[in-house]
C-alpha atoms as a PDB file:
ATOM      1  CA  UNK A   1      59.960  32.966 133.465  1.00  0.00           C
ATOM      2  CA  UNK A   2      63.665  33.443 132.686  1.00  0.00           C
ATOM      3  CA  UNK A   3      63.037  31.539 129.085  1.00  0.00           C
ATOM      4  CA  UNK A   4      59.662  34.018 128.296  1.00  0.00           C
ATOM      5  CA  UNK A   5      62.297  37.007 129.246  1.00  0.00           C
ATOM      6  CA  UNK A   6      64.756  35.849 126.970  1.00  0.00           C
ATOM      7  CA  UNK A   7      62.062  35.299 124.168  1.00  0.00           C
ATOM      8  CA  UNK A   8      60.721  38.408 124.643  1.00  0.00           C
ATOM      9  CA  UNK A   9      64.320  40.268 124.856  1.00  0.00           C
ATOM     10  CA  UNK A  10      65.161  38.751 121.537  1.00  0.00           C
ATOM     11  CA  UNK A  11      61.832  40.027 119.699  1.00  0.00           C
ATOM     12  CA  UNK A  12      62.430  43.311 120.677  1.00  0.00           C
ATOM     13  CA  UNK A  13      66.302  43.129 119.277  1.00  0.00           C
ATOM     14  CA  UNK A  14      64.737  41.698 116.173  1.00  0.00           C
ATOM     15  CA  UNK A  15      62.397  44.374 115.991  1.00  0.00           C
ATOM     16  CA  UNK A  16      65.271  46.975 116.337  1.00  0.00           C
ATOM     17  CA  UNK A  17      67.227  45.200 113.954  1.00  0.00           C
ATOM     18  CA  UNK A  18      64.670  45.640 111.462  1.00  0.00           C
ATOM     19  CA  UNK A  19      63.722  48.544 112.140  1.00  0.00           C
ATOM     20  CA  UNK A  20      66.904  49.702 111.306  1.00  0.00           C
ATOM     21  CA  UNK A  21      67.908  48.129 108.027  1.00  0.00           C
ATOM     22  CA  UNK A  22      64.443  49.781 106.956  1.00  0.00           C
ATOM     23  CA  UNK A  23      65.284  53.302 108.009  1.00  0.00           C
ATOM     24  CA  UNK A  24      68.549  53.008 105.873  1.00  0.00           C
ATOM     25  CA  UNK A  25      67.145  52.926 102.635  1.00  0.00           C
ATOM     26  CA  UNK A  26      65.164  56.430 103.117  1.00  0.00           C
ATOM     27  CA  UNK A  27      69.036  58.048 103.894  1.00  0.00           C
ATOM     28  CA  UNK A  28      70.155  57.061 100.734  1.00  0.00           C
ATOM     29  CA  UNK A  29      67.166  58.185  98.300  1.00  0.00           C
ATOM     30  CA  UNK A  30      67.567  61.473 100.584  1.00  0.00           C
ATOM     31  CA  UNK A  31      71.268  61.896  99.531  1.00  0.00           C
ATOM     32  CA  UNK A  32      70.650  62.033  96.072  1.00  0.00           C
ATOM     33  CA  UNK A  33      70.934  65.033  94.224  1.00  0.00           C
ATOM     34  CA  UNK A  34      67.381  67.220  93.389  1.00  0.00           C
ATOM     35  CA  UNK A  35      67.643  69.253  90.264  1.00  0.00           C
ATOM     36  CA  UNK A  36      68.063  72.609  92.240  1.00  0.00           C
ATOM     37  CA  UNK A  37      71.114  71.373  94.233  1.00  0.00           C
ATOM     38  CA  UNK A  38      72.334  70.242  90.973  1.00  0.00           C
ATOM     39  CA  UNK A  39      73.526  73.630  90.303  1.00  0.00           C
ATOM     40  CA  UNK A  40      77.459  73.936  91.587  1.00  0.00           C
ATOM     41  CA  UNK A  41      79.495  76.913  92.868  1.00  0.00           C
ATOM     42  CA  UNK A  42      78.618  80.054  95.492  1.00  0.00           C
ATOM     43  CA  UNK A  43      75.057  80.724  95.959  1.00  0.00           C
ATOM     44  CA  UNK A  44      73.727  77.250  95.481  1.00  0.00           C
ATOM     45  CA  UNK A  45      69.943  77.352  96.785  1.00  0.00           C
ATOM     46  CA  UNK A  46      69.009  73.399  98.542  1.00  0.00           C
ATOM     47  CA  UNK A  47      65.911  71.793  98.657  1.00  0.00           C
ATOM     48  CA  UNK A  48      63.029  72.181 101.392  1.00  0.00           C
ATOM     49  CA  UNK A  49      64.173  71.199 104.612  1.00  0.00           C
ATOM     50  CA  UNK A  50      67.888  71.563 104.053  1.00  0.00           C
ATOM     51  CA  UNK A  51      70.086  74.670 105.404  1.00  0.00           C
ATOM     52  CA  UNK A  52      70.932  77.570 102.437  1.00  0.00           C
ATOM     53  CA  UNK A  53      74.447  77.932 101.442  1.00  0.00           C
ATOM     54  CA  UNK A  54      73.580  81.706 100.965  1.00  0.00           C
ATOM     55  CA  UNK A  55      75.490  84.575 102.361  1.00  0.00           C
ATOM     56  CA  UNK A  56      73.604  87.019 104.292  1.00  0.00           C
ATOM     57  CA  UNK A  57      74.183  89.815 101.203  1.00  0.00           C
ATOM     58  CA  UNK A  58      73.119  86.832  98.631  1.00  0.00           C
ATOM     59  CA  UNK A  59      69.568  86.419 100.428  1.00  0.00           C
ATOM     60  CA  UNK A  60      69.103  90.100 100.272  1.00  0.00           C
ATOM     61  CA  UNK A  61      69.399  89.701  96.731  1.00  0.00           C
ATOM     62  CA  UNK A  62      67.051  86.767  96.406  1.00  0.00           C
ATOM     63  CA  UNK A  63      64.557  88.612  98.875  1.00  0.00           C
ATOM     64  CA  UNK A  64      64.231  91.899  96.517  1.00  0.00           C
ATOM     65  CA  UNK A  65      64.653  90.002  93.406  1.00  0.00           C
ATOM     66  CA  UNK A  66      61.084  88.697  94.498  1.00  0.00           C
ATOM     67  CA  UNK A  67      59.914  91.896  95.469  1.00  0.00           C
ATOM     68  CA  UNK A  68      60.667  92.988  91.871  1.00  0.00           C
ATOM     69  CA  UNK A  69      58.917  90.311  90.497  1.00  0.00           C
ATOM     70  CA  UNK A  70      55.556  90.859  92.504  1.00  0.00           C
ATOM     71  CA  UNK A  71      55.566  94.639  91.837  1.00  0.00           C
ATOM     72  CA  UNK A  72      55.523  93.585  88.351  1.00  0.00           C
ATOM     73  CA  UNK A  73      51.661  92.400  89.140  1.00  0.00           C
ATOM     74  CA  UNK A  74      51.676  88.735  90.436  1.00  0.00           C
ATOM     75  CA  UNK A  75      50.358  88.104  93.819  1.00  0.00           C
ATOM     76  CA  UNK A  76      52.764  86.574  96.499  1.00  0.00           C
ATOM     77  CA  UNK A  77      50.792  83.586  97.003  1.00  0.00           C
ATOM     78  CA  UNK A  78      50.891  83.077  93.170  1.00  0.00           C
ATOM     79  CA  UNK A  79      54.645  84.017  93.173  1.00  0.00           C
ATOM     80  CA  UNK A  80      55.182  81.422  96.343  1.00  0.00           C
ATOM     81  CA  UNK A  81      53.416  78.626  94.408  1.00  0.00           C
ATOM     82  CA  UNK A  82      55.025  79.034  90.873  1.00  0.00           C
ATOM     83  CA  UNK A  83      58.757  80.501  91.554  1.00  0.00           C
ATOM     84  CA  UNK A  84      62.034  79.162  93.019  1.00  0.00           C
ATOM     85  CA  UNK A  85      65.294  80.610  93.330  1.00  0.00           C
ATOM     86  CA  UNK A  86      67.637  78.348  92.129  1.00  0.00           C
ATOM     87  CA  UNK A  87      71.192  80.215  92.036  1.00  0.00           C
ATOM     88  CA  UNK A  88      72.615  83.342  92.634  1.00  0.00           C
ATOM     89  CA  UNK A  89      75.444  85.275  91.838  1.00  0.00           C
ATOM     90  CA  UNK A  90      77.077  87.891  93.459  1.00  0.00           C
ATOM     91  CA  UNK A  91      80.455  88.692  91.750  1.00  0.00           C
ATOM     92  CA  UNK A  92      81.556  91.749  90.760  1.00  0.00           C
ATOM     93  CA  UNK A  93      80.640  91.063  86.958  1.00  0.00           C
ATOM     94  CA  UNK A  94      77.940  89.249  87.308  1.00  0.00           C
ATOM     95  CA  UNK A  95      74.871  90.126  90.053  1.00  0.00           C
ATOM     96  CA  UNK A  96      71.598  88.007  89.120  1.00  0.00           C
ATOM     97  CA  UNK A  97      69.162  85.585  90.872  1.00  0.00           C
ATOM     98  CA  UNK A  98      67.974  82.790  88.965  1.00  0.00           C
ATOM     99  CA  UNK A  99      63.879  81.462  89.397  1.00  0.00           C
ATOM    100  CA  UNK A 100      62.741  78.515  87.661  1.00  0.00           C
ATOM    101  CA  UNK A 101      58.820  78.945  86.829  1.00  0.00           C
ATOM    102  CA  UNK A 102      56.436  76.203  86.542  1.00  0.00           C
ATOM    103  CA  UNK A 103      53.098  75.691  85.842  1.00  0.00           C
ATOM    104  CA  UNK A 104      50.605  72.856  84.532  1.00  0.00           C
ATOM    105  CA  UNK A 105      54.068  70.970  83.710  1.00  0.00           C
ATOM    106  CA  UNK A 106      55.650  73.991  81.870  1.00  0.00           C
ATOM    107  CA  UNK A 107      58.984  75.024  83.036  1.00  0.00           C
ATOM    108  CA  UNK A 108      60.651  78.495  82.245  1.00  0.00           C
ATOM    109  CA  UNK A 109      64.062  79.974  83.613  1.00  0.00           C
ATOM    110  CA  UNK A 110      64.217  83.793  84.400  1.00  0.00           C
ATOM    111  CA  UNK A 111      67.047  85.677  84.973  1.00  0.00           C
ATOM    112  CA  UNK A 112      67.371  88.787  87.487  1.00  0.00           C
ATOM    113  CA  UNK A 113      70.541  90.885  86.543  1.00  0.00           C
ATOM    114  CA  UNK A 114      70.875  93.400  89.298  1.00  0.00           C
ATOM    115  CA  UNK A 115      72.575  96.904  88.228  1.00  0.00           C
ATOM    116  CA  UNK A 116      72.901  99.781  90.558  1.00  0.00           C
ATOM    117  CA  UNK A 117      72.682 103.560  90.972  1.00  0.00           C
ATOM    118  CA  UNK A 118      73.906 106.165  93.309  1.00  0.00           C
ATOM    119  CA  UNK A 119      70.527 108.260  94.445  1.00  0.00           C
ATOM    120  CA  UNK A 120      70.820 111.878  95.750  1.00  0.00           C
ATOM    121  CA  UNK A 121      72.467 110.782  99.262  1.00  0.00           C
ATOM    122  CA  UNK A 122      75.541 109.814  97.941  1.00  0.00           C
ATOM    123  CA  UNK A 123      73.789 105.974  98.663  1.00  0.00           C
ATOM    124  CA  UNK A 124      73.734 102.468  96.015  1.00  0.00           C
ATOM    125  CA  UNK A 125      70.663 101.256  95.146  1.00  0.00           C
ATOM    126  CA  UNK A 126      70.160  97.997  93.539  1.00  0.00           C
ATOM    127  CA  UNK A 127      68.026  97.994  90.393  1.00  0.00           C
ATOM    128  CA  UNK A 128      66.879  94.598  89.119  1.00  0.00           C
ATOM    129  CA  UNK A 129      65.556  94.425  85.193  1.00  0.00           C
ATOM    130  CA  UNK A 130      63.333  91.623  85.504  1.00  0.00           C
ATOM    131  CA  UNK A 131      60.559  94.322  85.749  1.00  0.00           C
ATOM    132  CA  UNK A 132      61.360  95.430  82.235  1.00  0.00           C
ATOM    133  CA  UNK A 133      61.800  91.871  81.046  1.00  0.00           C
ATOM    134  CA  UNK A 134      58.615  90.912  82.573  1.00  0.00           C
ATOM    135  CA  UNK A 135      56.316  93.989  81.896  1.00  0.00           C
ATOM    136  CA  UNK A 136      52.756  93.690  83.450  1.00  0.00           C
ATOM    137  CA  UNK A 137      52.258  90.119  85.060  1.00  0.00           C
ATOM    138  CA  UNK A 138      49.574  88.606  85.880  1.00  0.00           C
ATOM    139  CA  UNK A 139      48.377  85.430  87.867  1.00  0.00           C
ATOM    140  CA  UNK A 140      48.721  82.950  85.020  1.00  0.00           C
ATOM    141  CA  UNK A 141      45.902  80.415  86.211  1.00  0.00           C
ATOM    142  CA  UNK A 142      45.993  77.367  83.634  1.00  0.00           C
ATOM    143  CA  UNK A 143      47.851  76.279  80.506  1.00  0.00           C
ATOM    144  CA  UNK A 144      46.920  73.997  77.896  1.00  0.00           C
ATOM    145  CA  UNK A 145      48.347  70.764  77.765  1.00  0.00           C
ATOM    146  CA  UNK A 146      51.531  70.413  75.158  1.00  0.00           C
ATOM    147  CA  UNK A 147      50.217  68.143  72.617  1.00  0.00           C
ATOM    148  CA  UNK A 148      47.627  70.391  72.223  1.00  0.00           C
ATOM    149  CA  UNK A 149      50.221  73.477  72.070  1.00  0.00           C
ATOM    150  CA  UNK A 150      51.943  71.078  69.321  1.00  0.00           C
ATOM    151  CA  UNK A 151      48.752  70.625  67.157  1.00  0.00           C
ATOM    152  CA  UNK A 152      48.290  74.390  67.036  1.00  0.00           C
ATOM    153  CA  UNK A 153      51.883  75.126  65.884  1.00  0.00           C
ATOM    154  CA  UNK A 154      51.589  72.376  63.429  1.00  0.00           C
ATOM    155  CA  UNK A 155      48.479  73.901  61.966  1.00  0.00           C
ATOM    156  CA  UNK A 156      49.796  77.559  62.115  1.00  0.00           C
ATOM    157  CA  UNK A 157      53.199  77.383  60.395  1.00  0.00           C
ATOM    158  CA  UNK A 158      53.338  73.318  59.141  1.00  0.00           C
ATOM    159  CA  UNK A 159      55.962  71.381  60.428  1.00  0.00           C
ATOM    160  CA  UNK A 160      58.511  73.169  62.480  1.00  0.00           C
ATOM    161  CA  UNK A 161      61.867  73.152  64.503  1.00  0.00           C
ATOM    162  CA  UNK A 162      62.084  72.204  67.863  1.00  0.00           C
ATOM    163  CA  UNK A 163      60.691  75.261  69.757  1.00  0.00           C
ATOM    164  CA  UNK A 164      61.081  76.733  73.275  1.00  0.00           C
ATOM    165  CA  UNK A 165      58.921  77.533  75.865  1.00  0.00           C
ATOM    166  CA  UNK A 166      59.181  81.205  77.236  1.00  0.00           C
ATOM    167  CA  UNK A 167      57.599  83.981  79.952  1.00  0.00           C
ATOM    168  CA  UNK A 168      57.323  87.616  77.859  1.00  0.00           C
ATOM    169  CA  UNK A 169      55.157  90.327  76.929  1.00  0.00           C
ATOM    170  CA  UNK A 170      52.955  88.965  73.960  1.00  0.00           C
ATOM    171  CA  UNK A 171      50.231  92.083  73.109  1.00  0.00           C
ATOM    172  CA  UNK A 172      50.393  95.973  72.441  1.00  0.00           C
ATOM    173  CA  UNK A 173      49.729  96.052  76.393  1.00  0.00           C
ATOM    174  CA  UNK A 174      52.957  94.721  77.476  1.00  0.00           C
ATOM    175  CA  UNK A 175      51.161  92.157  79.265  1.00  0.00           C
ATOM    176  CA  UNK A 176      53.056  89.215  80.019  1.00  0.00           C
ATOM    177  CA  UNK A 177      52.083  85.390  78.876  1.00  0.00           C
ATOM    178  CA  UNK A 178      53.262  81.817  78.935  1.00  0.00           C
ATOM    179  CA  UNK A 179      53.960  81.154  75.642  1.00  0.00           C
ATOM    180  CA  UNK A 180      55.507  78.280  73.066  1.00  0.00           C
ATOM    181  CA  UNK A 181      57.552  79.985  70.078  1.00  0.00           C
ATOM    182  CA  UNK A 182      58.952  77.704  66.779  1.00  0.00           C
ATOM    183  CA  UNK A 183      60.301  78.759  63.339  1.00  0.00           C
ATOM    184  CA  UNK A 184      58.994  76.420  60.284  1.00  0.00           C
ATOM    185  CA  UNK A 185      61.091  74.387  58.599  1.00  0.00           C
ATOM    186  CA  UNK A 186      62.678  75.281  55.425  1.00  0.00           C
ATOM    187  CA  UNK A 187      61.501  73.762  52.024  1.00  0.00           C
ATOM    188  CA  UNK A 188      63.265  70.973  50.800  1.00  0.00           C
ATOM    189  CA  UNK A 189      66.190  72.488  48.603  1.00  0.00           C
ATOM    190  CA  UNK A 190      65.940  72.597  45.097  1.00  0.00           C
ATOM    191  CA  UNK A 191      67.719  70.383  42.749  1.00  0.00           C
ATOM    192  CA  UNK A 192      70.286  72.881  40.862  1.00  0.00           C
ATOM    193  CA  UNK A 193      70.991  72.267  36.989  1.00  0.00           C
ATOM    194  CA  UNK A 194      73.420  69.783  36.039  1.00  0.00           C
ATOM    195  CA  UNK A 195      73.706  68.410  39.755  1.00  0.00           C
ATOM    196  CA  UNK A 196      76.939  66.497  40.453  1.00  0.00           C
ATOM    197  CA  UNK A 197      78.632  68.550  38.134  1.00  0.00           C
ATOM    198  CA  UNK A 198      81.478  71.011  39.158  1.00  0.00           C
ATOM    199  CA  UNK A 199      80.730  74.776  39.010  1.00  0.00           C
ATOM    200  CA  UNK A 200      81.822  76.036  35.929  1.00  0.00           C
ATOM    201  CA  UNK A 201      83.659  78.948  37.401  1.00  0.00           C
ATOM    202  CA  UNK A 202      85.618  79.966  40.107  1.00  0.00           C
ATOM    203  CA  UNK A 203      83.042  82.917  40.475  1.00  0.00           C
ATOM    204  CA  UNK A 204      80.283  80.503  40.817  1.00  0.00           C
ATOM    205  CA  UNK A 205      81.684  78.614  43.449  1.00  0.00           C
ATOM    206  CA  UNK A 206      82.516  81.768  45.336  1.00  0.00           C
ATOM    207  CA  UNK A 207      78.754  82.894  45.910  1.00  0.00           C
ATOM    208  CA  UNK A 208      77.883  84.293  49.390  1.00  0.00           C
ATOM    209  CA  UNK A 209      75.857  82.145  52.598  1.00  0.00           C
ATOM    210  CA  UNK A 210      72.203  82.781  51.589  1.00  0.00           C
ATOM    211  CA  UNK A 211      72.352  83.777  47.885  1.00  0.00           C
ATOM    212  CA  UNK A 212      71.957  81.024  45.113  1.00  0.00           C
ATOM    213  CA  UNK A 213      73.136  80.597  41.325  1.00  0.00           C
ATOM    214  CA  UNK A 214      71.341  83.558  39.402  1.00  0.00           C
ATOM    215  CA  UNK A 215      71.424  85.596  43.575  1.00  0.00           C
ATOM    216  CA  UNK A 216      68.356  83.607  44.189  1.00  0.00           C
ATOM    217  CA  UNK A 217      67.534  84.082  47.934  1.00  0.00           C
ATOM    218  CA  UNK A 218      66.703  81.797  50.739  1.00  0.00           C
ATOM    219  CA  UNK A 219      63.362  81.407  51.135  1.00  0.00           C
ATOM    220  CA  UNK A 220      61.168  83.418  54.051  1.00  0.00           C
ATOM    221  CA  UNK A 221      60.615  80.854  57.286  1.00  0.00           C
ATOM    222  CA  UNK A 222      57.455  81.438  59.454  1.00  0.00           C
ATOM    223  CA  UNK A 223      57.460  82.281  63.175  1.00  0.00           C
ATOM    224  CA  UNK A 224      54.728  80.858  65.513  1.00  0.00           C
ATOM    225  CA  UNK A 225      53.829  81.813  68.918  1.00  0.00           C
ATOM    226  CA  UNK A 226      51.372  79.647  70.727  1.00  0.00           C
ATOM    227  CA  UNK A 227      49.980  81.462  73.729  1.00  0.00           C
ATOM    228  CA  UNK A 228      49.289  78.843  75.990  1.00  0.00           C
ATOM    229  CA  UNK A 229      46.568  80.080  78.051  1.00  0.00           C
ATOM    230  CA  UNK A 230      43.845  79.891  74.750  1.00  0.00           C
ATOM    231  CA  UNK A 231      46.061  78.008  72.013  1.00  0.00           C
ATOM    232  CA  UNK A 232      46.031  80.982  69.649  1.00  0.00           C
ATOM    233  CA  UNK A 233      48.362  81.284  67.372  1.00  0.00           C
ATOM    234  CA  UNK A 234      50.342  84.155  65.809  1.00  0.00           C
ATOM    235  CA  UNK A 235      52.484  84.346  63.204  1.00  0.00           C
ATOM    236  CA  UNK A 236      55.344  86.294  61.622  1.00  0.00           C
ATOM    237  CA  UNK A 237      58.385  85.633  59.223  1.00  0.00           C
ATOM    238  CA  UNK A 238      62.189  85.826  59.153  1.00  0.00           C
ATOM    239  CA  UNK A 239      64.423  85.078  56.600  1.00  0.00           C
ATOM    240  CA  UNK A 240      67.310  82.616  56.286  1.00  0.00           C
ATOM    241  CA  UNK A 241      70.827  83.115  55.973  1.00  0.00           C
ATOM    242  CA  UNK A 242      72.744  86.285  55.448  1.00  0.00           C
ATOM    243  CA  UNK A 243      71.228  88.426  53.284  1.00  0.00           C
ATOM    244  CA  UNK A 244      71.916  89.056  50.110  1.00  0.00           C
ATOM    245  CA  UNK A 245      74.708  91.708  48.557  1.00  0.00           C
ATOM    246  CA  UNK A 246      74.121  94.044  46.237  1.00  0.00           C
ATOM    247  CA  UNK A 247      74.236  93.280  42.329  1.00  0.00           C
ATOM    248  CA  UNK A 248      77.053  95.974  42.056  1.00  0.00           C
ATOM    249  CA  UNK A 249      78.990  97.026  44.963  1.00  0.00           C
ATOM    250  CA  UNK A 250      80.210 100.423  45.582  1.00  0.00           C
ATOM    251  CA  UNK A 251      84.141 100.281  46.094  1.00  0.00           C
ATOM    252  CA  UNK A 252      84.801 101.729  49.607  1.00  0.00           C
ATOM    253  CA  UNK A 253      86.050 105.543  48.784  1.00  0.00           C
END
């Protein structure tokens, strides 16, 4: 009886044992840093589950920086689902809540700068200008996946620069959209006469950023802007460089 005790005490401490070089693993994968507490300083917002660094005055902020946002037309549960607060600051020069937005695998960061005004009662009043970022929001149900955001750009402007995904108003409306914006890449440059020689006077190699021998101009680059709810495309143009001087400049009086 003693010997089954004993056999029995030391499968239990076995179990235990095990049990708790098992547990240890989960503490470390826990410990390591998410991307919203990898955001330093005052105001840093932790992950789900862990206690907020924020000061009673900094949640107020984060609490009507949301309000802001929904009166701008999302609904809360949308806002809830799609938008996280991922810093604040409170200093004197600087008041603004940060949100990251993401949908369908899109990410966008907004920014909240918070002004203020003195009403009638002699009282402050926070005034946030994400509304007038924003403009009329909506609930922004699906996106289109990014290759396909890529093909569109590609056949809208040709090949392109790296572009950047961004959260504005995109029609007369001032409704907002999810959109992906690029400029076109400029045209390969062309060969100038007698290449590899030196210029062939000091004038010549004094010519102004975005003028060419003869004041030829750099060349018009497109703009596209995919909006990523229906992959349509549209386009616009912006030139390169500085532009150009006049042919005979007007000595200052």
């Amino acid at each position: 009886m003693k010997r089954k005790r004993l056999r029995c005490f030391t499968a239990a401490l076995l179990l235990l044992c095990a049990a708790a070089v098992c547990g240890g693993a989960p503490a470390e994968v826990s410990a390591q840093t998410s991307p919203a507490q990898a955001v330093a300083g005052s105001g840093e917002m932790k992950g789900r589950g862990e206690a907020s660094k924020l000061s009673p005055e900094e949640e107020l902020l984060v609490r009507d920086s949301k309000a802001a946002i929904i009166e701008t037309g999302f609904s809360e549960r949308y806002f809830d689902a799609h938008f996280k607060p991922i810093k604040v600051h409170n200093s004197p020069g600087d008041r603004r809540v940060v949100w990251r937005f993401r949908l369908d695998g899109y990410e966008v960061i907004i920014n909240d700068s918070i002004g203020f005004y003195t009403d009638a009662r002699g009282r402050r009043v926070d005034s946030h200008m994400v509304g007038a970022a924003l403009g009329r929001t909506r609930d922004i149900r699906r996106a289109i996946s990014f290759p396909r955001a890529q093909r569109a750009m590609k056949a809208c402007i040709g090949e392109y620069s790296p572009g950047s995904i961004l959260l504005q108003r995109f029609d007369a409306d001032g409704r907002v959209s999810l959109v992906f914006s690029a400029v076109s890449l400029p045209p390969p440059a062309e060969p100038a006469s007698g290449a590899g020689q030196p210029p062939s006077s000091p004038a010549a190699r004094q010519l102004p950023e975005g003028v060419r021998s003869g004041g030829k101009k750099k060349p018009f680059l497109k703009i596209g802007t995919i909006d990523l709810e229906t992959g349509r495309c549209t386009r616009g143009a912006a030139q390169v460089g500085s532009p150009q001087p006049p042919a005979n400049p007007q000595a200052a009086p």
